[in-house]
Protein backbone atom coordinates (compact mmCIF):
# COMPACT_ATOMS: atom_id res chain seq x y z
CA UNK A 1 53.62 38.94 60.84
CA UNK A 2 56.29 41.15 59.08
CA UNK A 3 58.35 41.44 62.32
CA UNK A 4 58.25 37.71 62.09
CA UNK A 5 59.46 37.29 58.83
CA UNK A 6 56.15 35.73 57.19
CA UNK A 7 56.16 36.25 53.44
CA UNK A 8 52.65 38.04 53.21
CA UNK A 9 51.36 35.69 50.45
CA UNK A 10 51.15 32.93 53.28
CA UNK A 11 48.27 34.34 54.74
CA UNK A 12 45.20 36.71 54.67
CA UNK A 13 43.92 38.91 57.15
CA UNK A 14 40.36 39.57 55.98
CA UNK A 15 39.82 43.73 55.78
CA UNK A 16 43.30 44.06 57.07
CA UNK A 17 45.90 42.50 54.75
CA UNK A 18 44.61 40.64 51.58
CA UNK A 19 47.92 40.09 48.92
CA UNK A 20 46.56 40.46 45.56
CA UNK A 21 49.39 37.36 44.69
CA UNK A 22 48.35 35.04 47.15
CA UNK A 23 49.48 31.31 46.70
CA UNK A 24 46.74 28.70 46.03
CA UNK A 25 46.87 27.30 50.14
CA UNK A 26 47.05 30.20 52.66
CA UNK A 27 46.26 30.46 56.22
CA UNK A 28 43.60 32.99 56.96
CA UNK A 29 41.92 34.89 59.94
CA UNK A 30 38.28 36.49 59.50
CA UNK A 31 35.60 37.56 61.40
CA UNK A 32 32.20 34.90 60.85
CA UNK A 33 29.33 35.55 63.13
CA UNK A 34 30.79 37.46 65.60
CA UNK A 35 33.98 34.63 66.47
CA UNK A 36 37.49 35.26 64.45
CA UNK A 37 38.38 32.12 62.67
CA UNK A 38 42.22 30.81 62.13
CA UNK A 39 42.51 28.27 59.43
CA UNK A 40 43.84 26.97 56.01
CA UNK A 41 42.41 27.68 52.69
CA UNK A 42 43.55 24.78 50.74
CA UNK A 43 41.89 23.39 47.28
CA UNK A 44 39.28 26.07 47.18
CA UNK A 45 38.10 25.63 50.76
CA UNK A 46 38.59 26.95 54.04
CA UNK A 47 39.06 24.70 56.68
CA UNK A 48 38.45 25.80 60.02
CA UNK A 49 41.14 25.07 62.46
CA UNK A 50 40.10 27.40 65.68
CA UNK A 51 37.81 30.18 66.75
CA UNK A 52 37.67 32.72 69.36
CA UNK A 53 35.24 34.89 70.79
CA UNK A 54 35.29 38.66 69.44
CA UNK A 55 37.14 40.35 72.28
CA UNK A 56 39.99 37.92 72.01
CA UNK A 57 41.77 39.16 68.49
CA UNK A 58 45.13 38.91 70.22
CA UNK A 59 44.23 35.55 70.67
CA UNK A 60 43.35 34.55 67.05
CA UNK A 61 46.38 36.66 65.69
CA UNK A 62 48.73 34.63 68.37
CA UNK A 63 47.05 31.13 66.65
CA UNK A 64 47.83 32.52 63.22
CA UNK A 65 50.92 33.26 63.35
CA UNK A 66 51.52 30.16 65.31
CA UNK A 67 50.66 28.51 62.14
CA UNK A 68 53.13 30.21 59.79
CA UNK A 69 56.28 29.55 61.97
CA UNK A 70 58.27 26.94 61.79
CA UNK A 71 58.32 24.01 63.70
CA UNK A 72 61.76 24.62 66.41
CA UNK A 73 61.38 21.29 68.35
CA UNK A 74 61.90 19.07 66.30
């Protein structure tokens, strides 16, 4: 995420990197019942937008930050 240039009060890696000034909508990743979730927390909830199986972090990292960059094709 730093090399990319994401402020780090976009998002929150649970146990890894949690901002103690994040803003009030953030993307998150965290592990739930053994799957990491990628999502938005936005008005006090966290809305699930993908999961992946354990062994496939890389995966849910790739889907996070895939969320925080901008848009290029349009």
């Amino acid at each position: 995420m730093r090399a990319a240039g994401v402020p780090g009060r976009l998002y929150c890696i649970e146990g890894v990197h949690e901002p103690a000034a994040l803003l009030p909508d953030f993307h998150f990743l965290r592990l739930r019942d053994g799957m990491w979730e990628t999502g938005l927390h936005e008005r006090g909830q966290y809305a699930v937008t993908a999961r992946f199986p354990v062994h496939e972090e890389a995966a849910a990292c790739r889907h996070l930050l895939s969320g925080l960059l901008p848009d290029e094709s349009g």
